[in-house]
N, C-alpha and C. Protein backbone atom coordinates (compact mmCIF):
# COMPACT_ATOMS: atom_id res chain seq x y z
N UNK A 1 -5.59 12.52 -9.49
CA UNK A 1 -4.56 12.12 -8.54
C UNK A 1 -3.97 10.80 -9.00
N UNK A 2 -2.85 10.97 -9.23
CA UNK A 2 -1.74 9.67 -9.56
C UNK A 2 -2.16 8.65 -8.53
N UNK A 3 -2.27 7.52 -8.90
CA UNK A 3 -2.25 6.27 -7.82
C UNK A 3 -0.71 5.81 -7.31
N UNK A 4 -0.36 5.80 -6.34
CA UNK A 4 1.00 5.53 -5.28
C UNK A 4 0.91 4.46 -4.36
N UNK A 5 1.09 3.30 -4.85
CA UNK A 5 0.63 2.07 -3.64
C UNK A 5 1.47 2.74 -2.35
N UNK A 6 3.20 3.41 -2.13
CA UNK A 6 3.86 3.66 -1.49
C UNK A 6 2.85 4.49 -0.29
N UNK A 7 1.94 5.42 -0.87
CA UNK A 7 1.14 6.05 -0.34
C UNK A 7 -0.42 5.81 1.25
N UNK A 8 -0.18 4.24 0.75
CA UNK A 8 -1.28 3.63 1.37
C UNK A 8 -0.17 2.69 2.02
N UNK A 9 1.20 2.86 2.61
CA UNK A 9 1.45 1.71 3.85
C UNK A 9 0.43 1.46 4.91
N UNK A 10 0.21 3.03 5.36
CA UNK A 10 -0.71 2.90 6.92
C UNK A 10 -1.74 2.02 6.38
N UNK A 11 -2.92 2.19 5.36
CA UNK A 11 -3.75 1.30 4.79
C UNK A 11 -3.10 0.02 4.81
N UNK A 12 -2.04 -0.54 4.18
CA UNK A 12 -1.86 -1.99 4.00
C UNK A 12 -1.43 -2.49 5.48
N UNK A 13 -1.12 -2.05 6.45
CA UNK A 13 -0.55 -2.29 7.79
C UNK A 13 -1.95 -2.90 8.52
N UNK A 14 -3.20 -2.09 8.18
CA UNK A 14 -4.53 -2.61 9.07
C UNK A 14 -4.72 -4.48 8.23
N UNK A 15 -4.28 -5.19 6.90
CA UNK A 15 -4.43 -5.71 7.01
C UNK A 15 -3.02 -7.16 7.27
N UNK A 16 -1.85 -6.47 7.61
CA UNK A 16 -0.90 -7.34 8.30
C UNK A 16 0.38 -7.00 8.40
N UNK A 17 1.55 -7.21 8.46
CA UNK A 17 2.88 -6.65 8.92
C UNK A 17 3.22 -5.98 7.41
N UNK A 18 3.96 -4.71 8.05
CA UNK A 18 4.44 -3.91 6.29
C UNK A 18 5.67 -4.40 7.10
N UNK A 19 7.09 -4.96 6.00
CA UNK A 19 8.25 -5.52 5.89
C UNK A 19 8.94 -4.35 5.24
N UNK A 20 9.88 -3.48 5.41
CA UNK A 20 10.45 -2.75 4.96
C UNK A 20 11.75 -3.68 4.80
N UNK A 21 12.48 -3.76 3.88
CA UNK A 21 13.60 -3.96 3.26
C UNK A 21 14.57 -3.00 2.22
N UNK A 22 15.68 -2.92 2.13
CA UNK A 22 16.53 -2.14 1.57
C UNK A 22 15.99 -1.69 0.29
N UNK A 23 15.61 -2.84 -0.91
CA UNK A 23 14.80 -2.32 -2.23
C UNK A 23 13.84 -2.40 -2.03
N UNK A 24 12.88 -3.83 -1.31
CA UNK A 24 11.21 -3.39 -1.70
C UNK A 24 10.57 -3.68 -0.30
N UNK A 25 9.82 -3.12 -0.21
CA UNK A 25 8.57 -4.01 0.80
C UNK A 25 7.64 -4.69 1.07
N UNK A 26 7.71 -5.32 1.75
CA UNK A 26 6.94 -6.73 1.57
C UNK A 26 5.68 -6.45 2.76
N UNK A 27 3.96 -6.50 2.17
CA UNK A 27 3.37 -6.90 2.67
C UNK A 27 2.40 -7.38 2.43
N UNK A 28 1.08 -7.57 3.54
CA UNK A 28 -0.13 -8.51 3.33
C UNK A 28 -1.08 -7.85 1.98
N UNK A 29 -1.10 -8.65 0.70
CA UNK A 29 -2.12 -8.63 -0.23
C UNK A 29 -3.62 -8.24 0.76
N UNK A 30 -4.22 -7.25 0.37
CA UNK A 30 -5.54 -6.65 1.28
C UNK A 30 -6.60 -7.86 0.12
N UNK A 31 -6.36 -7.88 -0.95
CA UNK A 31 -7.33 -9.20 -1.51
C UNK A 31 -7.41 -10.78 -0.97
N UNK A 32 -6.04 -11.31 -1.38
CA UNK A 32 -6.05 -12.49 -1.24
C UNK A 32 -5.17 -12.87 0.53
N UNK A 33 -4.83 -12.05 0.94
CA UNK A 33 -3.95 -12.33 2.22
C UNK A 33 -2.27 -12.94 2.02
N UNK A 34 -2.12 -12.86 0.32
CA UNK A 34 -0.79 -13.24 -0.14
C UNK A 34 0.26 -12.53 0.16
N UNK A 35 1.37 -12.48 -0.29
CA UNK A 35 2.45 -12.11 -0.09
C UNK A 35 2.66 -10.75 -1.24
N UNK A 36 2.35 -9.59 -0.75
CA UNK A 36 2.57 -8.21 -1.77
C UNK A 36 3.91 -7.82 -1.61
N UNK A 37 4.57 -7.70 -3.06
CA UNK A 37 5.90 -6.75 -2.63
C UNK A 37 5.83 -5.52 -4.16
N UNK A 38 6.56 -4.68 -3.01
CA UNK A 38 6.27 -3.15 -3.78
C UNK A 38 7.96 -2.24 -3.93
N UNK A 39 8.53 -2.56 -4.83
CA UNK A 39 9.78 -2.31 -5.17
C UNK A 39 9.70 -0.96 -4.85
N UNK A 40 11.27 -0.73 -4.38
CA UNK A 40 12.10 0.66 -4.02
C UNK A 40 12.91 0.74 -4.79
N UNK A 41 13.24 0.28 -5.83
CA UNK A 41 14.71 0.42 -6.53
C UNK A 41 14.09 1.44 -7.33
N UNK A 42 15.08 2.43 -7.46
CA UNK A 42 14.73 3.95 -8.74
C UNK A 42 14.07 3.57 -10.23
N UNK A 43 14.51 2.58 -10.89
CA UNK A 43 14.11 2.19 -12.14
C UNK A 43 12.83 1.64 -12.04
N UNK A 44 12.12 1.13 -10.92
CA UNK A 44 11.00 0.76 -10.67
C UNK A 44 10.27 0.78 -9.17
N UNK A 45 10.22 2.48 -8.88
CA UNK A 45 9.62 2.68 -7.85
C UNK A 45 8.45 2.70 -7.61
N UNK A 46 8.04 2.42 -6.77
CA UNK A 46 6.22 2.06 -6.63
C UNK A 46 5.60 0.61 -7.42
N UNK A 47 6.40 0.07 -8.28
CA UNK A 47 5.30 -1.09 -8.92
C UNK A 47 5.41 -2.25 -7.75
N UNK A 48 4.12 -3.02 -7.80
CA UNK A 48 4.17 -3.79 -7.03
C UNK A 48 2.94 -4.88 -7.67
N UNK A 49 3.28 -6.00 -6.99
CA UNK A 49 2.79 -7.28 -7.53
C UNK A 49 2.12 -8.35 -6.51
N UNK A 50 1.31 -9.27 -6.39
CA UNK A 50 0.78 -10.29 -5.49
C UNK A 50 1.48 -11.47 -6.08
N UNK A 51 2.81 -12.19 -5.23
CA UNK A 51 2.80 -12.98 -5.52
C UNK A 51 2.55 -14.58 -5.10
N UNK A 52 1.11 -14.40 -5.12
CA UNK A 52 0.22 -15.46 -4.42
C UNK A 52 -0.09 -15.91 -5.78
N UNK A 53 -0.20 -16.96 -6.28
CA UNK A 53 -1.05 -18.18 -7.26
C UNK A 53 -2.43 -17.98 -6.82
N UNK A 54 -3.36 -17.51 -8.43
CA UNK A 54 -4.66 -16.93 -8.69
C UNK A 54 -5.20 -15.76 -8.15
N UNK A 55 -4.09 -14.71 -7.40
CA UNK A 55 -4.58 -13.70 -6.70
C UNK A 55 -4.88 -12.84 -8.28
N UNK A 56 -5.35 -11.45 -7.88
CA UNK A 56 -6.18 -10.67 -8.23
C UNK A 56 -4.97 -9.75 -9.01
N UNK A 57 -5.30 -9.11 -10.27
CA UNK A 57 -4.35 -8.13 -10.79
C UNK A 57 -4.27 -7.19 -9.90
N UNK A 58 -3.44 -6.22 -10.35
CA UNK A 58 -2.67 -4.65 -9.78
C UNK A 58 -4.26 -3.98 -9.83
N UNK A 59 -4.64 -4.14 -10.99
CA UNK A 59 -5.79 -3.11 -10.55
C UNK A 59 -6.90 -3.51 -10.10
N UNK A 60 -7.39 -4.78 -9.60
CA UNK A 60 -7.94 -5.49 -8.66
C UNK A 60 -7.39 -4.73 -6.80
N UNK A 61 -6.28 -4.46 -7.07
CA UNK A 61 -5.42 -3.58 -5.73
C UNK A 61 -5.63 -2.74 -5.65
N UNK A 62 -5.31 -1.78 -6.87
CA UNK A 62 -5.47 -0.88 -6.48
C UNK A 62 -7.19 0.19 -6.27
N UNK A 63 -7.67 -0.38 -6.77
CA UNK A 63 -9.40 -0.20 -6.73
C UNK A 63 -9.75 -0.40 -5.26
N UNK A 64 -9.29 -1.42 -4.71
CA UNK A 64 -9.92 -2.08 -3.33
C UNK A 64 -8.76 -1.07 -2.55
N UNK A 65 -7.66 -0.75 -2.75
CA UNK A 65 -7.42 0.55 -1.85
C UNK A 65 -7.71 1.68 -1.87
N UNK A 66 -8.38 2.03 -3.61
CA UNK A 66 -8.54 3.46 -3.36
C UNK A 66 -10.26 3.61 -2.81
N UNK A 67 -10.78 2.43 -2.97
CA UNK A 67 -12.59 2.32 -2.49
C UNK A 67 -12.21 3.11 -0.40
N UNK A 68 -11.24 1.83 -0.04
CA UNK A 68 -10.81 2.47 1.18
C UNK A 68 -10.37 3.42 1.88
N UNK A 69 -9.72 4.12 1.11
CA UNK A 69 -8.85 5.95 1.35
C UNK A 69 -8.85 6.42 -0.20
N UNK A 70 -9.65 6.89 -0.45
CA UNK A 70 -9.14 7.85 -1.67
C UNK A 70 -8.28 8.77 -1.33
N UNK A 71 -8.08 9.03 -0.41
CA UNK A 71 -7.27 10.30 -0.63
C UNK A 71 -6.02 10.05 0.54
N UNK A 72 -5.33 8.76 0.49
CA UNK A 72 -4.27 8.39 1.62
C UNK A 72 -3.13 9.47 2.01
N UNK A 73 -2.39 9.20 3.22
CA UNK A 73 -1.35 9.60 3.61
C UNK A 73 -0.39 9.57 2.62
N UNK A 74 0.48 10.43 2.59
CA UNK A 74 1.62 10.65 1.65
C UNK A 74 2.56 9.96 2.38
N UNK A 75 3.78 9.11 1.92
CA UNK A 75 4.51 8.39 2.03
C UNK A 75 5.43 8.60 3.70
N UNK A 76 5.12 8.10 4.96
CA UNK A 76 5.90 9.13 6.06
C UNK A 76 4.64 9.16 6.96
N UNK A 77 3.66 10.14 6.94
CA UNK A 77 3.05 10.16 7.37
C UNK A 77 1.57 8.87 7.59
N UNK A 78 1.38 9.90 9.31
CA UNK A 78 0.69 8.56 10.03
C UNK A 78 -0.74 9.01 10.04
N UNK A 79 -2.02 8.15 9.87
CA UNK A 79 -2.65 8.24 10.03
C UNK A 79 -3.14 8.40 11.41
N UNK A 80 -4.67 9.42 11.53
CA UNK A 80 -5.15 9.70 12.77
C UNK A 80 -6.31 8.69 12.73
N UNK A 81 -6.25 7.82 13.68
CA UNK A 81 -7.39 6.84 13.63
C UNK A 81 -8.79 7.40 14.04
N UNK A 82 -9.01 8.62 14.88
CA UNK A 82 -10.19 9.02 15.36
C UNK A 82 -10.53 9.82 14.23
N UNK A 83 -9.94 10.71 13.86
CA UNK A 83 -10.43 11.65 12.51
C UNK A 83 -10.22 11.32 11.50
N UNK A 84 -9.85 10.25 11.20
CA UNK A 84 -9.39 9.69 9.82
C UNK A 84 -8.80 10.33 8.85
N UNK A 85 -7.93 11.41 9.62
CA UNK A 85 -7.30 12.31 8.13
C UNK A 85 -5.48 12.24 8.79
N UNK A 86 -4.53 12.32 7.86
CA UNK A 86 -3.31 12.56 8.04
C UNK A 86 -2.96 13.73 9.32
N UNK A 87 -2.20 13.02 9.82
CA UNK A 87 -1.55 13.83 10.66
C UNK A 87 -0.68 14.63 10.23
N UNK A 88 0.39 14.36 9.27
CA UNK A 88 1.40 15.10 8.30
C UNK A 88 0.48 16.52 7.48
N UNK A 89 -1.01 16.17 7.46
CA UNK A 89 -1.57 16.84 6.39
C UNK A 89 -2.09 18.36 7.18
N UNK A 90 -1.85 18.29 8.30
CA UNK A 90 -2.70 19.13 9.22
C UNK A 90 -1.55 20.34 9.19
């Protein structure tokens, strides 16, 4: 399974506001509590970066999200907090 940060909003939302904006979105680094943004523009969809001073690489991220949901919501869909599986997926 391809890794999709886009995939894990509901995940990044438990640890602070997801910022949707026109090209990227901006939210809480689940490592350092920094400032994550995760581009929408076509030429570079899905990459995303911490740009907090001494935070943790991409794959420092992406490890600590996939330890948390391996198998996340697809981009849209909401997580079910009691059963812990996609609602979209049902």
């Amino acid at each position: 399974m391809l890794f999709q940060i886009l995939d894990y909003l509901p995940e990044l939302e438990k640890y602070g506001k997801v910022i949707e904006k026109s090209s990227w979105i901006q939210a809480t680094c689940p490592i350092c509590k920094g400032k994550l943004k995760i581009s929408k523009n076509p030429s570079k969809y899905g990459a995303y970066a911490c740009y907090t001073d001494n935070c943790h690489t991409n794959n420092k991220i992406r490890n600590f999200l996939y330890k948390k949901r391996p198998f996340p919501c697809r981009m849209g869909g909401e997580l079910d907090q009691e059963e812990g599986s996609c609602m979209s997926d049902r």
